[in-house]
C-alpha atoms as a PDB file:
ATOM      1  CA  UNK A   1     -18.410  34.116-204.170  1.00  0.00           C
ATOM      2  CA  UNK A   2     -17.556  36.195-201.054  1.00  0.00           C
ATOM      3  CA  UNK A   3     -14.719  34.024-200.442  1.00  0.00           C
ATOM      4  CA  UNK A   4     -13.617  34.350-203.898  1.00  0.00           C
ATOM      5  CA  UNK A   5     -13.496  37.675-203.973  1.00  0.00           C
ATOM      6  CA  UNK A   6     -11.508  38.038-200.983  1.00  0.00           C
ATOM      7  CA  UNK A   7      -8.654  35.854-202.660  1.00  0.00           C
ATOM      8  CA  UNK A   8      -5.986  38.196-203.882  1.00  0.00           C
ATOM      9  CA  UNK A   9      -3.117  35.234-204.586  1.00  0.00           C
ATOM     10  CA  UNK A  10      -3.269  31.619-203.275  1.00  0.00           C
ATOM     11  CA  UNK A  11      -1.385  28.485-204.328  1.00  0.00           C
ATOM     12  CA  UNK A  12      -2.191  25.253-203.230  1.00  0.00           C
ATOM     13  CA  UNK A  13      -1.795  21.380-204.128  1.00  0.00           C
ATOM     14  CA  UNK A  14      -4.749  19.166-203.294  1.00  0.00           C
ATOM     15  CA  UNK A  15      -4.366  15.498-203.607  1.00  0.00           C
ATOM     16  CA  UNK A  16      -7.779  13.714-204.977  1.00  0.00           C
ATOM     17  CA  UNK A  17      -9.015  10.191-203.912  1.00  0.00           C
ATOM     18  CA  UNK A  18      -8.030   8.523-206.679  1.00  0.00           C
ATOM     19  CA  UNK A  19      -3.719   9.943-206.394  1.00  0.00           C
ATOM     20  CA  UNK A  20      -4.023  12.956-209.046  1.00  0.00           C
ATOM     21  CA  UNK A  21      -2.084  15.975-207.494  1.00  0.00           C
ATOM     22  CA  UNK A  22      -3.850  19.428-208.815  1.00  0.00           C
ATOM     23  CA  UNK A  23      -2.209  22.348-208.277  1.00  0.00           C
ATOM     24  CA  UNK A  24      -4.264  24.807-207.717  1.00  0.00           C
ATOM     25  CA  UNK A  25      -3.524  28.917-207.900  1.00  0.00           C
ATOM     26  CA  UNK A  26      -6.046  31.564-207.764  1.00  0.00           C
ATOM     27  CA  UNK A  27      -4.895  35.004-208.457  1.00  0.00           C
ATOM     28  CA  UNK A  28      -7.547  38.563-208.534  1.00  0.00           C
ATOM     29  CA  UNK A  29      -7.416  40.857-211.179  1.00  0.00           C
ATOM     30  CA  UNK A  30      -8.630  44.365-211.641  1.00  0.00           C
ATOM     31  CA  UNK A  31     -11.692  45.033-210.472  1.00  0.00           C
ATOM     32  CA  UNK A  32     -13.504  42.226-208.255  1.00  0.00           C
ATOM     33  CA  UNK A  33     -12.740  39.567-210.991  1.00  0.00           C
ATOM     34  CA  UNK A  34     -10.431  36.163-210.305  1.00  0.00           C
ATOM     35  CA  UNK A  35      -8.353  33.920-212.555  1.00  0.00           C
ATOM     36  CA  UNK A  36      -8.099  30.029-210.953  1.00  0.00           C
ATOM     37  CA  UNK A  37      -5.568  27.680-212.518  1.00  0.00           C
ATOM     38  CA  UNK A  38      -6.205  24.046-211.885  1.00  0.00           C
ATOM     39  CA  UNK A  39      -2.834  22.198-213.322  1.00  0.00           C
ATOM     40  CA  UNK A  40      -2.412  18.071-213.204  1.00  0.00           C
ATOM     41  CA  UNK A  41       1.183  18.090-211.733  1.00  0.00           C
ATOM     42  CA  UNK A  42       1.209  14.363-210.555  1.00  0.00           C
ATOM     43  CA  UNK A  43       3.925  13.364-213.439  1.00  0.00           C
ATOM     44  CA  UNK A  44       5.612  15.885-211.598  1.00  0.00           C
ATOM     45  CA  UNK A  45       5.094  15.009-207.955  1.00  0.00           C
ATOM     46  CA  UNK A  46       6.015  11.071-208.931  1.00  0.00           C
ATOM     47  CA  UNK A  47       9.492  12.301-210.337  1.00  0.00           C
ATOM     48  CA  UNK A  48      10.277  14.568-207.565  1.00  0.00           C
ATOM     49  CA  UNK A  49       9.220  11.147-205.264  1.00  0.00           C
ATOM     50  CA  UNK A  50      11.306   9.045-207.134  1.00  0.00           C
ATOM     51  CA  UNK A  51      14.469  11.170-207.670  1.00  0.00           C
ATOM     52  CA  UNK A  52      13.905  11.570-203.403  1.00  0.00           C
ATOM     53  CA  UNK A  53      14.007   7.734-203.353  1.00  0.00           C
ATOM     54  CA  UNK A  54      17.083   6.926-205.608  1.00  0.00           C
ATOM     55  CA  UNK A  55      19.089   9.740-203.940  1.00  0.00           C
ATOM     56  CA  UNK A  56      18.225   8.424-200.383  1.00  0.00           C
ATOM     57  CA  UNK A  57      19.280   4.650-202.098  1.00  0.00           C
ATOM     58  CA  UNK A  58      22.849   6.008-203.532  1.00  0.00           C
ATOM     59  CA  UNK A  59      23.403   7.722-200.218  1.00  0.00           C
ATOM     60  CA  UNK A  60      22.786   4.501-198.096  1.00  0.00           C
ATOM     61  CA  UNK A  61      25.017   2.343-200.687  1.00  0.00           C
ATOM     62  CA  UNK A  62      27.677   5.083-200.741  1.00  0.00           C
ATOM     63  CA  UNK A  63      27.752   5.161-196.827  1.00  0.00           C
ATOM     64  CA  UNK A  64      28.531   1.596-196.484  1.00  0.00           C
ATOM     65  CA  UNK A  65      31.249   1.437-198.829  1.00  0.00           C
ATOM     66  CA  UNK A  66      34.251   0.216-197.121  1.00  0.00           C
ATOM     67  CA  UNK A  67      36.449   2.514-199.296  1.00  0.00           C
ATOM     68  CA  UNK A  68      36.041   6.621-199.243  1.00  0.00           C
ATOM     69  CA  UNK A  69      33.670   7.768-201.771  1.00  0.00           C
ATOM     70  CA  UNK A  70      33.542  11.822-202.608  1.00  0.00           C
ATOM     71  CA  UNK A  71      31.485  13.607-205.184  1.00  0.00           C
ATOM     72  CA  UNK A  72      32.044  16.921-206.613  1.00  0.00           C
ATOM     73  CA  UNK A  73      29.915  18.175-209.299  1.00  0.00           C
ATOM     74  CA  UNK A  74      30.783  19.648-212.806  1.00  0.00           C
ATOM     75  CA  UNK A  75      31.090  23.095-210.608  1.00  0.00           C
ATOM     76  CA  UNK A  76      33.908  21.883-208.269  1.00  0.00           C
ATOM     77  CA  UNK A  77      31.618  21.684-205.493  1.00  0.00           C
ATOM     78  CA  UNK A  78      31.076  18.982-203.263  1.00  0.00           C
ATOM     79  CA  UNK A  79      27.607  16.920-203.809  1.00  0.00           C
ATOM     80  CA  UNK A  80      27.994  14.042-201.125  1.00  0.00           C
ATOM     81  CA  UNK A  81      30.764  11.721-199.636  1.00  0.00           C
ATOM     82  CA  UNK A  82      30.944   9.042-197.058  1.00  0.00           C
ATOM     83  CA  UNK A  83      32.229   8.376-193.469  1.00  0.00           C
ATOM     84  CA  UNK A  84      35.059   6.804-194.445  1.00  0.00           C
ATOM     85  CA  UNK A  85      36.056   9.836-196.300  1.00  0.00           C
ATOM     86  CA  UNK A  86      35.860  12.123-193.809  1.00  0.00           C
ATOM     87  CA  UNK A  87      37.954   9.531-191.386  1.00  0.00           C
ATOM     88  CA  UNK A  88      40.627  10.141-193.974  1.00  0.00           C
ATOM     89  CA  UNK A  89      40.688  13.765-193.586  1.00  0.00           C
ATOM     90  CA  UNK A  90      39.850  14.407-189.839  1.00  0.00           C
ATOM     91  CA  UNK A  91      41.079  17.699-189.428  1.00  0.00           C
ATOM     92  CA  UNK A  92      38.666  18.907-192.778  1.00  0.00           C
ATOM     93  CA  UNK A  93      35.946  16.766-192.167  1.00  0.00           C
ATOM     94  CA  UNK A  94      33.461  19.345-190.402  1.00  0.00           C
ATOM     95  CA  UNK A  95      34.126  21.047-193.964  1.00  0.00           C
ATOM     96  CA  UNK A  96      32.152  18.436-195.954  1.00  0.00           C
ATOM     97  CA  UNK A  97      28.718  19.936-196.759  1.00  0.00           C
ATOM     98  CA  UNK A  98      27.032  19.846-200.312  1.00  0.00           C
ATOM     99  CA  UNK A  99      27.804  23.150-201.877  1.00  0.00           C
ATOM    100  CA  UNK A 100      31.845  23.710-200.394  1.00  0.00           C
ATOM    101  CA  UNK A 101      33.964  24.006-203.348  1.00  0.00           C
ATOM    102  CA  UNK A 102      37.083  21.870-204.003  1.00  0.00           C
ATOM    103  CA  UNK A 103      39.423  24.566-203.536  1.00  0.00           C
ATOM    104  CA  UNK A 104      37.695  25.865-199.938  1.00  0.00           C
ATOM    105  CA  UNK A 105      38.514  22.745-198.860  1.00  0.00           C
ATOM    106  CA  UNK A 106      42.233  22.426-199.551  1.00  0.00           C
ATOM    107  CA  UNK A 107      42.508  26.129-198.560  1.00  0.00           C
ATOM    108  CA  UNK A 108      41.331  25.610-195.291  1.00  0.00           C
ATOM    109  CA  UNK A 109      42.789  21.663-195.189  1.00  0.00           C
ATOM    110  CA  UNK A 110      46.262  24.021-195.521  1.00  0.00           C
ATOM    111  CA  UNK A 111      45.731  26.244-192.768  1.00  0.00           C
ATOM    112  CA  UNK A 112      44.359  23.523-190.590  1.00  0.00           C
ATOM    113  CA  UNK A 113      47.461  20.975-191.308  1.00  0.00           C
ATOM    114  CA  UNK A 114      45.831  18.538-192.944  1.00  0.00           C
ATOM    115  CA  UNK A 115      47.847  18.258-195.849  1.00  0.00           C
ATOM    116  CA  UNK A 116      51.806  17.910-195.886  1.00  0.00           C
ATOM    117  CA  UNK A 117      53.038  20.634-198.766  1.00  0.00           C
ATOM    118  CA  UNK A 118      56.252  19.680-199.690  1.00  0.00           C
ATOM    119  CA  UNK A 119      59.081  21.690-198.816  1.00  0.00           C
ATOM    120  CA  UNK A 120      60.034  22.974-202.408  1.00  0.00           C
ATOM    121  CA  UNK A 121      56.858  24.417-203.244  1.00  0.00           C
ATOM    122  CA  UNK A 122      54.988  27.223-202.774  1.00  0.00           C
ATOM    123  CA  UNK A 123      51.855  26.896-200.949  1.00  0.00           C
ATOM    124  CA  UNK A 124      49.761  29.234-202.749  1.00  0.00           C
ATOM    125  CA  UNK A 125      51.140  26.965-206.222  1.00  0.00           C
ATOM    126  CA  UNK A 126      50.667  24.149-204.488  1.00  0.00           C
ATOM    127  CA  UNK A 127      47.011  24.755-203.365  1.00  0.00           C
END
């Protein structure tokens, strides 16, 4: 009970023998009292796992492709792409992290040289 009175927030997971993830949070109130939460968040823990699993799967497949493979999501910004596509585009290729938007890339693609603008357009039109 001493223990438990000296708790003022604490948030844990704890893993029993038999694979059921509990997390557990323990939070005082006023006065010397204590509120402990004990949630079953193994449904939870086995999705995270798996999701983990099939990314690290499309990522392997993806960087084996023999063709270039890029992924932007619905936001513009780039999720994942391979080696092959960053041999295409060796001046932007240091660029290529998840989160870089679309139009970051061709900016600075422009100032590098990386892309040929063609003479009869503007470059701020064209990017």
């Amino acid at each position: 009970m001493d223990h438990a009175k000296q708790i003022k927030i604490d948030r844990f997971v704890r893993v029993r023998p038999n694979g059921t993830a509990i997390e557990v949070s323990s939070n005082q109130t006023e006065g010397s009292g204590f509120v402990t939460t004990y949630t079953d968040i193994t449904d939870q823990i086995r999705a995270e796992n798996e999701a983990r699993n099939a990314r690290a799967r499309l990522v392997d497949a993806i960087s084996v492709m023999d063709e270039a493979f890029v992924y932007f999501d619905s936001s513009d910004r780039l999720s994942l792409c391979n080696d092959m596509y960053r041999e295409y585009y060796p001046k932007s290729a240091d660029l290529f992290e998840p989160g870089i938007t679309f139009e970051e890339i061709i900016r600075e693609g422009v100032k590098r040289g990386e892309y040929t603008i063609p003479d009869d357009a503007e470059e701020e039109a064209w990017i």
